[in-house]
Protein backbone atom coordinates (compact mmCIF):
# COMPACT_ATOMS: atom_id res chain seq x y z
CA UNK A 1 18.52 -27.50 -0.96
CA UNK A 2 19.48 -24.87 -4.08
CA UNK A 3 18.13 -21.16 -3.76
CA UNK A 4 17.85 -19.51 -6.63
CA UNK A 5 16.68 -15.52 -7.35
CA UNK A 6 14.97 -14.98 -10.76
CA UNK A 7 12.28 -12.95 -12.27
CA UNK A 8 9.00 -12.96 -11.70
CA UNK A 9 6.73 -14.43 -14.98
CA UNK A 10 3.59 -12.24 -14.28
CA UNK A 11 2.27 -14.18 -17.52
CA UNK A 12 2.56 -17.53 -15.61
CA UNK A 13 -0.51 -17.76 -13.31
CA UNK A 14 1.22 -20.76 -10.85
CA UNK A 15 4.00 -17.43 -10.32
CA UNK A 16 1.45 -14.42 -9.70
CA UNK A 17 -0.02 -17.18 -7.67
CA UNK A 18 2.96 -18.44 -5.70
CA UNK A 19 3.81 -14.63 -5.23
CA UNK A 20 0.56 -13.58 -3.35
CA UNK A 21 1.07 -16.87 -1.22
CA UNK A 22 4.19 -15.56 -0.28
CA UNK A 23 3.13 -12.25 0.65
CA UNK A 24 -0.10 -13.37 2.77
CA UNK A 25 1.97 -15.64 4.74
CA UNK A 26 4.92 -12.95 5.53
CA UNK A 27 2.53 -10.05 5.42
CA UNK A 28 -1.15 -10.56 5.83
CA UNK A 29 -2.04 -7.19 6.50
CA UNK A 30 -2.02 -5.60 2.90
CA UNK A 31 -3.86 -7.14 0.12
CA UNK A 32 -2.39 -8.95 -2.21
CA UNK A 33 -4.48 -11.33 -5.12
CA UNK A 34 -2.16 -12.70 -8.33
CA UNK A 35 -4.41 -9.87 -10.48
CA UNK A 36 -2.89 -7.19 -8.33
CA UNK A 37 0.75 -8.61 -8.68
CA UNK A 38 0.22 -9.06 -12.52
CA UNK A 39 -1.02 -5.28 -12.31
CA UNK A 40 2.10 -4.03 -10.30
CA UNK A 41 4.44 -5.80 -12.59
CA UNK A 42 2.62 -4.98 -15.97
CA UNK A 43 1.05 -1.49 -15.40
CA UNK A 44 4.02 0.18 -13.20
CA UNK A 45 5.15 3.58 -14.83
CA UNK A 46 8.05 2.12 -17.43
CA UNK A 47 9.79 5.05 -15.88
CA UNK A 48 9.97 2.96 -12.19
CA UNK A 49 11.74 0.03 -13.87
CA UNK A 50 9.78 -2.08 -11.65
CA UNK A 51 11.24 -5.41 -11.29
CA UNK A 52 9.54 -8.00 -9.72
CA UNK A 53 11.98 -11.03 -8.24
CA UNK A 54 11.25 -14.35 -6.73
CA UNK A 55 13.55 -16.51 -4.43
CA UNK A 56 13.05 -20.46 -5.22
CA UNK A 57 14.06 -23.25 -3.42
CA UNK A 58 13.67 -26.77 -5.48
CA UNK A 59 10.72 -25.24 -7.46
CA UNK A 60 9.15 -23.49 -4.70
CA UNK A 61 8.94 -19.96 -4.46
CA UNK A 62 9.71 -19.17 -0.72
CA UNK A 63 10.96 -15.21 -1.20
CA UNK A 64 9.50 -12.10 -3.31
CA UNK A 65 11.11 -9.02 -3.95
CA UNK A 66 9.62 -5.35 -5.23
CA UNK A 67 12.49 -3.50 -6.57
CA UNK A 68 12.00 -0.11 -8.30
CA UNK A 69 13.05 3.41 -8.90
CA UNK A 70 11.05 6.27 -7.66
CA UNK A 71 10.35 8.15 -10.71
CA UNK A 72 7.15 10.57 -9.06
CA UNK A 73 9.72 12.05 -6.65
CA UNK A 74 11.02 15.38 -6.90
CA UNK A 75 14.98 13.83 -6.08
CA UNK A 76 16.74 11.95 -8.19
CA UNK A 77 18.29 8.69 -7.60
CA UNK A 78 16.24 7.20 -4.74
CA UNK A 79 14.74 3.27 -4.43
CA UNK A 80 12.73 1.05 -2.89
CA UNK A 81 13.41 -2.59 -2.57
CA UNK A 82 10.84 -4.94 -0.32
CA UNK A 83 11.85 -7.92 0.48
CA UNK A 84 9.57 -10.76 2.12
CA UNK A 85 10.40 -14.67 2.80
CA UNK A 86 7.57 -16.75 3.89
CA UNK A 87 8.01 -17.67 7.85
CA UNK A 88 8.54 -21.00 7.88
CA UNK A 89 10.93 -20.71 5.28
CA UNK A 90 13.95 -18.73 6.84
CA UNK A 91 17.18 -19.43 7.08
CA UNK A 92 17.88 -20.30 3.75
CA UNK A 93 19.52 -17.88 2.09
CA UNK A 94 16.58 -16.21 0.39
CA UNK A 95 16.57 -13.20 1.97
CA UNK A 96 19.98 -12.31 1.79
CA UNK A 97 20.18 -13.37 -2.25
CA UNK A 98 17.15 -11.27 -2.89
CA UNK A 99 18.50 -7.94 -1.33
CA UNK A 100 21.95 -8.67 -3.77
CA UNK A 101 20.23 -8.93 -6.25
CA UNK A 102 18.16 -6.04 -5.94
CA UNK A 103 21.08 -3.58 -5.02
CA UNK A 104 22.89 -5.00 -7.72
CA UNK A 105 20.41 -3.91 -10.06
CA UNK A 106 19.37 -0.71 -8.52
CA UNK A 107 22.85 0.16 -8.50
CA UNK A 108 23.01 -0.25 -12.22
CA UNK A 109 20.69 1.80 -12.60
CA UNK A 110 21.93 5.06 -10.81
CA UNK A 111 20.04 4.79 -7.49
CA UNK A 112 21.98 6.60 -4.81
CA UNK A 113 19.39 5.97 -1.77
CA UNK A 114 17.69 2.85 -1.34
CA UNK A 115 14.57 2.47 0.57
CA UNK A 116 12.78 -0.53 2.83
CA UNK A 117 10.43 -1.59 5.08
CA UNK A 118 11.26 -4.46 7.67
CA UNK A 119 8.21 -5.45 10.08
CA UNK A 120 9.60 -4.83 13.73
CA UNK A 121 10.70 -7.78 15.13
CA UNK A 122 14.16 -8.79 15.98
CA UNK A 123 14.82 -11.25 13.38
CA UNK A 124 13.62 -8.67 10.96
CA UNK A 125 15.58 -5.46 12.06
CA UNK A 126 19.07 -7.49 13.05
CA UNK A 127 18.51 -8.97 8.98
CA UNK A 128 18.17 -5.52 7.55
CA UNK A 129 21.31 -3.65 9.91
CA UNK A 130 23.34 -6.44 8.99
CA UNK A 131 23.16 -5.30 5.25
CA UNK A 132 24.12 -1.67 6.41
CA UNK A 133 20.18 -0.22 6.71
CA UNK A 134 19.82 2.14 9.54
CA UNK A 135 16.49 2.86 10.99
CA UNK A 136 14.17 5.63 10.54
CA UNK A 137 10.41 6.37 11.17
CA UNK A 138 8.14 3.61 12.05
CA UNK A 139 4.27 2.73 10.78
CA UNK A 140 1.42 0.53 12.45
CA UNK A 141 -0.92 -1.80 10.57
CA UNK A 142 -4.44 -1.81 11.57
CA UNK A 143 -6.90 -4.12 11.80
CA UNK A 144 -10.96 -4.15 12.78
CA UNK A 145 -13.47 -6.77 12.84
CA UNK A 146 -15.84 -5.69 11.02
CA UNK A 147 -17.38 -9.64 11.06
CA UNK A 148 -18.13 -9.28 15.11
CA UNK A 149 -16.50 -6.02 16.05
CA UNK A 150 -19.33 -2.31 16.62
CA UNK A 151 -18.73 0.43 14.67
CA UNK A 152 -19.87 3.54 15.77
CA UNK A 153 -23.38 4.59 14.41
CA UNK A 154 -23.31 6.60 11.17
CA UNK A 155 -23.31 10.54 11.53
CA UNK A 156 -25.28 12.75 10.17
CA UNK A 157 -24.17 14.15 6.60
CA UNK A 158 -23.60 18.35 7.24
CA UNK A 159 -25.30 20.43 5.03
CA UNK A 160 -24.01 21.35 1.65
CA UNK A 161 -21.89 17.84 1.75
CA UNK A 162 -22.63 14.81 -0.08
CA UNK A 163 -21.61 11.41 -0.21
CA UNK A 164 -20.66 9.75 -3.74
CA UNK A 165 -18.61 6.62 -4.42
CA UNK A 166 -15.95 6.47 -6.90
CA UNK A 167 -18.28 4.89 -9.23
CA UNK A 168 -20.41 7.78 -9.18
CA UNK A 169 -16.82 9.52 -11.13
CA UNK A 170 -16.84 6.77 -13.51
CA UNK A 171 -17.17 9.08 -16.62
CA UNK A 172 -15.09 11.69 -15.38
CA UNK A 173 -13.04 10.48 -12.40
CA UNK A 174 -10.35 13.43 -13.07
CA UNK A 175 -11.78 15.14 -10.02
CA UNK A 176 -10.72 12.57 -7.77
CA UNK A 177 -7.33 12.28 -8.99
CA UNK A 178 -6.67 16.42 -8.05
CA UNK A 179 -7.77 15.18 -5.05
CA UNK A 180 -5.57 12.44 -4.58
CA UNK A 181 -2.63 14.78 -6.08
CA UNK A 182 -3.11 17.26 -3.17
CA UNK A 183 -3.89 14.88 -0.33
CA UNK A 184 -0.34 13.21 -1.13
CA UNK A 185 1.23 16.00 -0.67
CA UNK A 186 1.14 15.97 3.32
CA UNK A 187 1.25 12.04 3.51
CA UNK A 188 3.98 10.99 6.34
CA UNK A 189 6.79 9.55 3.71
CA UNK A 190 10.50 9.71 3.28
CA UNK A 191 10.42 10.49 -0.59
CA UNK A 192 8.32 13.60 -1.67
CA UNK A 193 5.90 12.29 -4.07
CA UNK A 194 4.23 14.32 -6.52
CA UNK A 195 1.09 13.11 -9.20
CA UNK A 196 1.51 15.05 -12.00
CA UNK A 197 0.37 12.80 -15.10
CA UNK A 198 -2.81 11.96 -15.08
CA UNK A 199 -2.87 9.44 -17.47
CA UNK A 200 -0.28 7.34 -15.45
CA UNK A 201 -2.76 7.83 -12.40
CA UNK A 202 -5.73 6.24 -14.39
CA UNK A 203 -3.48 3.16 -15.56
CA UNK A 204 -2.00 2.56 -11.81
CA UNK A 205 -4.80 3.49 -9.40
CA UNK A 206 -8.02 4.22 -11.09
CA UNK A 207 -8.00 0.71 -13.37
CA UNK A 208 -6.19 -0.71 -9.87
CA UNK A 209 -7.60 -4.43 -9.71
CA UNK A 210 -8.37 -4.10 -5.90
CA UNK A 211 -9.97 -0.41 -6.25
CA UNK A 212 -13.84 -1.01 -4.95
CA UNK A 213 -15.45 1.85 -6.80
CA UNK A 214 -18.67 1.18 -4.60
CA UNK A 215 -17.29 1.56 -1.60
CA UNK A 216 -14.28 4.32 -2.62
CA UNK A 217 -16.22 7.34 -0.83
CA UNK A 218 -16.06 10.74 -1.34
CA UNK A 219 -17.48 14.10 0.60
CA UNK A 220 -18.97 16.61 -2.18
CA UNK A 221 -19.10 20.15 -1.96
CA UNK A 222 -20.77 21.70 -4.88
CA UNK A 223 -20.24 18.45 -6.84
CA UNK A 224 -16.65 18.32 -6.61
CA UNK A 225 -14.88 15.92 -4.24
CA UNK A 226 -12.93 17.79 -1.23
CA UNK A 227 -12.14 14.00 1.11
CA UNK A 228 -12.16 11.14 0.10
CA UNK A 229 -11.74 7.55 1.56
CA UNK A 230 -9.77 4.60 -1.16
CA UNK A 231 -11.25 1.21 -0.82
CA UNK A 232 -9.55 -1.84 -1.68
CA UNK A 233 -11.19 -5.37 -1.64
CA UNK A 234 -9.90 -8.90 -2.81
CA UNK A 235 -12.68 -10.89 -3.37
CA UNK A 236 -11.97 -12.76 -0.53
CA UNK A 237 -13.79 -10.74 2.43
CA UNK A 238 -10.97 -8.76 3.25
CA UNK A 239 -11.37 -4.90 2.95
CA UNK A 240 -7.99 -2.21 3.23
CA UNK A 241 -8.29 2.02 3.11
CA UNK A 242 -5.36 2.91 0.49
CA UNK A 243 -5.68 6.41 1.38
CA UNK A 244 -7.82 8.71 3.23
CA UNK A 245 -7.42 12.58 3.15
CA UNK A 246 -8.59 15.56 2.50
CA UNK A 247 -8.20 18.89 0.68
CA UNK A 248 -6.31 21.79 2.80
CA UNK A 249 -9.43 24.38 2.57
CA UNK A 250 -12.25 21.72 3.95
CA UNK A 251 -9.92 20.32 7.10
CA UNK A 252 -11.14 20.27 10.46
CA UNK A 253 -14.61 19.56 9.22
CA UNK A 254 -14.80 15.87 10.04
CA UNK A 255 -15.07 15.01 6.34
CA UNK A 256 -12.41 12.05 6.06
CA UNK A 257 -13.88 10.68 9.19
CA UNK A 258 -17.56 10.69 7.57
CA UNK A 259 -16.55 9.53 4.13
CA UNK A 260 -14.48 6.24 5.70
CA UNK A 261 -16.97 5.45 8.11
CA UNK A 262 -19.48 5.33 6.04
CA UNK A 263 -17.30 3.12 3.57
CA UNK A 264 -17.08 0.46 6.66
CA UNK A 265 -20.72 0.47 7.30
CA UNK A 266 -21.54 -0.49 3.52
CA UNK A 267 -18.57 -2.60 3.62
CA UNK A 268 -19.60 -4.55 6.75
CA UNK A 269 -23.62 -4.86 4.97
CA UNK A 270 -21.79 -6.21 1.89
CA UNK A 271 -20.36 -9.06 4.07
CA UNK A 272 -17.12 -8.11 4.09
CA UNK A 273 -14.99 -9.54 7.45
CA UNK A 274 -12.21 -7.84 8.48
CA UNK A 275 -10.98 -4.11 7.36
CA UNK A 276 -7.31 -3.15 7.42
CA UNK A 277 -5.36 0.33 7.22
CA UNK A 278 -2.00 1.83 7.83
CA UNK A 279 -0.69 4.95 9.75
CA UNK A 280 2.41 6.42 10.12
CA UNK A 281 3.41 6.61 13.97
CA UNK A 282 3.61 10.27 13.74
CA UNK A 283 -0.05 10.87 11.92
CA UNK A 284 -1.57 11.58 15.24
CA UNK A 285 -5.08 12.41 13.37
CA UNK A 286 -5.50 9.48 11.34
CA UNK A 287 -4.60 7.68 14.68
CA UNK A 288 -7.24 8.90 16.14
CA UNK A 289 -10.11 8.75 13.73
CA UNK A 290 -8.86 5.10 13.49
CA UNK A 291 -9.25 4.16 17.18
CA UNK A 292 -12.41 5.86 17.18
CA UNK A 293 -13.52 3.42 14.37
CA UNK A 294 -12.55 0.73 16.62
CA UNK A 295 -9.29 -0.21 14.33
CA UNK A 296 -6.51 -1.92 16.48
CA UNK A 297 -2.58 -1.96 15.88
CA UNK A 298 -1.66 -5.59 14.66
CA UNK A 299 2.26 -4.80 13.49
CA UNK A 300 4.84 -2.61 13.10
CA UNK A 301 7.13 -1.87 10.27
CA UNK A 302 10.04 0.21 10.32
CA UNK A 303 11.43 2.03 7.63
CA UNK A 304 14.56 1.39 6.54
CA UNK A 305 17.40 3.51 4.41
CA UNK A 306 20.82 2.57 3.09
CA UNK A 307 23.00 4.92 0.47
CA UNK A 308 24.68 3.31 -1.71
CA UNK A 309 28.40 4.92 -2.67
């Protein structure tokens, strides 16, 4: 059996398709559909050099690799390479030619600090050590029923609030992206992002394949969004929160709370199954609003650093 590493054809649907395959077998728990892999590899900022890679074995694709710069950060020279083989397709090689090949390219590039997630398991974390990554903060997926599982009821809506959907913004959805730029600002991460270009933000998240404008919620105050809840869907009953926050003055209000679950009750009427999300260990109140939803912790990924030089 030959492995080979090559590029991704996002023009070729058998590849976008093979990709997603990949992906749902290694990492069901974030949505993936061969539009939204077209999308990453077509629409990504040119200023990411976002290279998508594929391992093949005999004309199968077994391994997928996201390799890019991270051009939104305030610090120069950092990375991020994920890596994911399909599980009944270890021990081949694929792995370990798909991480050369990405740090041979980031390299060329400039990148001094490279950046990846490995799902916590032992295979997983020995695999990434082994190619001189040390360890740093952790992050749970989530996962709720919404098929068979209760939500709590809905709650009222305070006065002066209101609920819109991102379709609702359709004309003018500038609004939400301010929102979105300040709300990143105090996401758990290891690389300080900042959205500054708006235009990018329209071509990467607002014309996102997944984004489900009708169920992307937001809490009003005086017309203008102030927390917001990001719904992604795949046409295939499975629904994922992107990002929830909201804006430093309206905290402690209980906004992001109302705006998501009211998101999951519309999601669950639209026949949706299963709802997934993500929280960094530390993010004590996303934890919370999440176990109060009646979200569970599925996995565990831990990210991963290695400086190159």
């Amino acid at each position: 059996m030959t492995v080979l590493v090559r590029d991704l054809r996002p023009d070729v649907p058998a590849d976008a398709e093979a990709f997603t395959r990949v992906r749902r077998l290694a990492l069901p728990y974030i949505l993936f559909t061969p539009d939204s892999v077209r999308h990453a590899a077509t629409q990504t900022h040119p200023d990411a050099r976002f290279r998508p890679l594929v391992a093949e074995e005999d004309g199968e694709v077994i391994g997928t690799a996201q390799v890019h710069l991270v051009p939104d950060s305030s610090e120069p020279g950092q990375a991020c390479l994920n890596i994911y083989v399909r599980p009944d397709r270890t021990h081949r090689g694929a792995g370990r030619l798909l991480v050369e090949a990405a740090e041979e390219y980031l390299a060329s590039l400039g990148a001094a600090k490279l950046f990846a997630w490995a799902l916590d398991e032992p295979a997983n974390r020995a695999f990434a050590e082994r190619h001189g990554y040390r360890p740093g903060r952790s992050a749970h997926f989530l996962r709720l029923d919404l098929a068979h599982g209760t939500l709590p009821p809905l709650p009222e809506v305070p006065a002066g609030v209101e609920l819109r959907t991102a379709a609702d913004f359709a004309d003018d959805p500038r609004p939400l992206f301010e929102l979105d730029a300040e709300t990143i600002l105090d996401e758990p991460s290891d690389v300080a992002y900042e959205f500054t270009d708006y235009d990018v933000w329209l071509k990467e998240t607002w014309n996102h394949p997944l984004l489900d404008r009708e169920l992307t919620t937001a809490a009003c105050v005086d017309g203008r969004p102030v927390a917001f809840t990001v719904a992604y869907t795949d046409g295939d009953g499975r629904y994922a929160t992107a990002m929830t926050g909201t804006a430093r003055a309206h905290r402690g209000r209980g906004l992001a709370k109302l705006a998501k679950i009211h998101s999951l009750h519309r999601a669950r009427a639209a026949g949706l199954a299963e709802a997934f999300t993500g929280n960094d260990t530390g993010n004590d109140a996303m934890i919370a609003i999440n176990k109060w939803l009646g979200y569970e912790v599925c996995a565990t990924e831990v990210r991963y650093v290695r400086e190159l030089g």
